[in-house]
C-alpha atoms as a PDB file:
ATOM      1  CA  UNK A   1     -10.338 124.359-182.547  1.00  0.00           C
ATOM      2  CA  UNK A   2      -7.961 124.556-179.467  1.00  0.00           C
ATOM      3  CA  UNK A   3      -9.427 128.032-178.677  1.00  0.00           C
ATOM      4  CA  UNK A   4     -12.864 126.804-179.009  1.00  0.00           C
ATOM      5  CA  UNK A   5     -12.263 123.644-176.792  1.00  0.00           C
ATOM      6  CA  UNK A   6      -9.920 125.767-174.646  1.00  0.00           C
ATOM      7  CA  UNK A   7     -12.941 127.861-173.386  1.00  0.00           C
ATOM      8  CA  UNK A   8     -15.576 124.995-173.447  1.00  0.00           C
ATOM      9  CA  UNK A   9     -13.466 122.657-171.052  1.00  0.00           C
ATOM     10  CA  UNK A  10     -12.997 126.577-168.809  1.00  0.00           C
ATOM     11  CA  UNK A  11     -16.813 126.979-169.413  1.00  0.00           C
ATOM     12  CA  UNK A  12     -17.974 123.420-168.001  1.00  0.00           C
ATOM     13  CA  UNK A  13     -15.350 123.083-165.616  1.00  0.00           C
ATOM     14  CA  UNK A  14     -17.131 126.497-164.490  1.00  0.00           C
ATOM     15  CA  UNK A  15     -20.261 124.820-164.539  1.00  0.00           C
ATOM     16  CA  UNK A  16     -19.318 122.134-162.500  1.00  0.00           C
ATOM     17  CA  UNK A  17     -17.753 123.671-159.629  1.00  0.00           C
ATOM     18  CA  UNK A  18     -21.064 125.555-159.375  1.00  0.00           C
ATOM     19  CA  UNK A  19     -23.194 122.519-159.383  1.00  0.00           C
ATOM     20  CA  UNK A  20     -20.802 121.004-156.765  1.00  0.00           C
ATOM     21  CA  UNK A  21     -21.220 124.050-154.187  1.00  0.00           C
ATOM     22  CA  UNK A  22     -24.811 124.690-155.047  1.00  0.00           C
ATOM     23  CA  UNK A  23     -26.502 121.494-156.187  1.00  0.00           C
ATOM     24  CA  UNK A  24     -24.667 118.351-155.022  1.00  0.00           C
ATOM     25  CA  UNK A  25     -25.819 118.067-151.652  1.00  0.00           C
ATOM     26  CA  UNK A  26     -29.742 118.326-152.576  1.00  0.00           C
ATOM     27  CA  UNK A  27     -29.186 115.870-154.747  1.00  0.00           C
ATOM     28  CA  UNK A  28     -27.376 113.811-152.322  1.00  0.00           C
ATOM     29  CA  UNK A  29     -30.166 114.246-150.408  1.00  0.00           C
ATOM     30  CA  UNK A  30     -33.097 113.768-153.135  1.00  0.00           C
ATOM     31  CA  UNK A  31     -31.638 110.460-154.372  1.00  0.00           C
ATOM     32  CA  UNK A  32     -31.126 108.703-150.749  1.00  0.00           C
ATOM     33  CA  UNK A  33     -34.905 110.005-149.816  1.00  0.00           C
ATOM     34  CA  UNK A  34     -36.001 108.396-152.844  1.00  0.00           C
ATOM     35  CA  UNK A  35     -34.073 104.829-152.184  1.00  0.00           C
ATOM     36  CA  UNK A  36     -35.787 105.218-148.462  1.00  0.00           C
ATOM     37  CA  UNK A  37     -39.256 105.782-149.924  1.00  0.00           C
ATOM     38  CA  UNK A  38     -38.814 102.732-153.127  1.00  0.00           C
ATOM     39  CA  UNK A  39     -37.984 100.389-150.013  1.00  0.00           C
ATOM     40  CA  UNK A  40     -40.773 101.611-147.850  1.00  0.00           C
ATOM     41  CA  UNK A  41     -43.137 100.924-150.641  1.00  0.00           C
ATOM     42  CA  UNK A  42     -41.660  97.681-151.085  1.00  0.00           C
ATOM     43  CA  UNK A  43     -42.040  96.694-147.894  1.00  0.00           C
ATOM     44  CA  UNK A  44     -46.019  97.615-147.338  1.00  0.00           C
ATOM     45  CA  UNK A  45     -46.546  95.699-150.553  1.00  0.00           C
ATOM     46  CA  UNK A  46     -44.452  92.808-150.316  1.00  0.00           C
ATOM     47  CA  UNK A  47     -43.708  92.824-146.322  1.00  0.00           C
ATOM     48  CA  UNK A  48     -45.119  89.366-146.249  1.00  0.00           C
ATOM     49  CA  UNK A  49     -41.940  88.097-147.392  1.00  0.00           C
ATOM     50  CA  UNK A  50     -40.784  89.403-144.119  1.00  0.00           C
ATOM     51  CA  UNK A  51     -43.287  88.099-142.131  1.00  0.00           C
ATOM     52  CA  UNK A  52     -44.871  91.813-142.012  1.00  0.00           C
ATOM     53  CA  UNK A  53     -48.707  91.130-143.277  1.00  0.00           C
ATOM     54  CA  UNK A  54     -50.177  94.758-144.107  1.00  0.00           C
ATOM     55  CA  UNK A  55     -51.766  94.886-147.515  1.00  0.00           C
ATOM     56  CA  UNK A  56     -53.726  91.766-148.653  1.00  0.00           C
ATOM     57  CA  UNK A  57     -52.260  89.420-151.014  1.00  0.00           C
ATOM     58  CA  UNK A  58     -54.309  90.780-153.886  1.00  0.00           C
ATOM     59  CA  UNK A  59     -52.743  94.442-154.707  1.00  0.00           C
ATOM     60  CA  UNK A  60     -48.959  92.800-153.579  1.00  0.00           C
ATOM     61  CA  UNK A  61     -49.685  90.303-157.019  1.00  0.00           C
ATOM     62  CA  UNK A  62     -51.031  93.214-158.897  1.00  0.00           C
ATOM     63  CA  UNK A  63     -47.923  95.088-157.850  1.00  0.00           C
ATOM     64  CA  UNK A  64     -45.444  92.247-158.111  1.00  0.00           C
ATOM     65  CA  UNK A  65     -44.099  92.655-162.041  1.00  0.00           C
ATOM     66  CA  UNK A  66     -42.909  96.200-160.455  1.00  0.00           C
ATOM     67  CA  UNK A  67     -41.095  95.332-157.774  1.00  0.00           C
ATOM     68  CA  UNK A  68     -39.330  92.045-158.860  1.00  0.00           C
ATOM     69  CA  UNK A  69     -36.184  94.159-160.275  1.00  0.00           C
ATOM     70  CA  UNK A  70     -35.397  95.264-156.676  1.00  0.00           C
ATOM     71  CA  UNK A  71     -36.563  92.805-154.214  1.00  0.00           C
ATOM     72  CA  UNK A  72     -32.602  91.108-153.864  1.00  0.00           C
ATOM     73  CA  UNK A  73     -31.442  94.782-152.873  1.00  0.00           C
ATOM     74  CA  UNK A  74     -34.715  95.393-150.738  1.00  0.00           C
ATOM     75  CA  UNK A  75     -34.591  92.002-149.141  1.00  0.00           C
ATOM     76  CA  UNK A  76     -30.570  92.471-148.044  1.00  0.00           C
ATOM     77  CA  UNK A  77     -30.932  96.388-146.981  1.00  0.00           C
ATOM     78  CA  UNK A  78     -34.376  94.942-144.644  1.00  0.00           C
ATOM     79  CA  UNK A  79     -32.102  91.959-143.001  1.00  0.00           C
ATOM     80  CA  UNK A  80     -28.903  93.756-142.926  1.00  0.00           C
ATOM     81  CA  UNK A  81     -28.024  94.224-138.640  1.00  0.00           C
ATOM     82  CA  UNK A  82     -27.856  98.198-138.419  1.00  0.00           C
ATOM     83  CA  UNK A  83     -25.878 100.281-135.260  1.00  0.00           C
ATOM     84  CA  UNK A  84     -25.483 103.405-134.934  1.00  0.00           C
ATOM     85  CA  UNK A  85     -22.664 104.825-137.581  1.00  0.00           C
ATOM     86  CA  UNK A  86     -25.225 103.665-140.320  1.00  0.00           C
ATOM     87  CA  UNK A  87     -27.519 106.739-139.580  1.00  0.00           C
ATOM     88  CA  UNK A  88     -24.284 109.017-140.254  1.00  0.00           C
ATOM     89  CA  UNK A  89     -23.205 108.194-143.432  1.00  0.00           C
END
């Protein structure tokens, strides 16, 4: 069994460096364009919260069981003050 797991942990650690140099970044990137898009939704459905009236009150109930998990996170990412080091990170 030590041969065996010798040349799975070679094969995977194989694996991974190629996921790091070819896939990471994408992913980086697919994941924080998915947060930005969840919040945007968030806020034309529930942006009265915010004072931001766009869709009636109507579809924002409809929607409301949805969105409930995330509106703490959505709420503090909206109010938190921004400058300009956030848009590097």
């Amino acid at each position: 069994m030590g041969e065996e797991g010798k040349k799975g942990g070679i094969f995977r650690a194989v694996k991974d460096f190629v996921y790091g140099v070819a896939a990471h970044d994408s992913a980086r990137f697919a994941l924080k364009t998915r947060a930005s898009m969840e919040h945007l939704f968030i806020l034309i459905t529930m942006g009265d919260m915010l004072g931001v009236p766009i869709l009636p009150p109507y579809y924002s109930l409809r929607l409301l069981p949805y969105v409930v998990p995330q509106i703490a996170t959505w709420k503090r990412r909206m109010l938190r003050e921004k400058d300009l080091t956030d848009g590097l990170a």
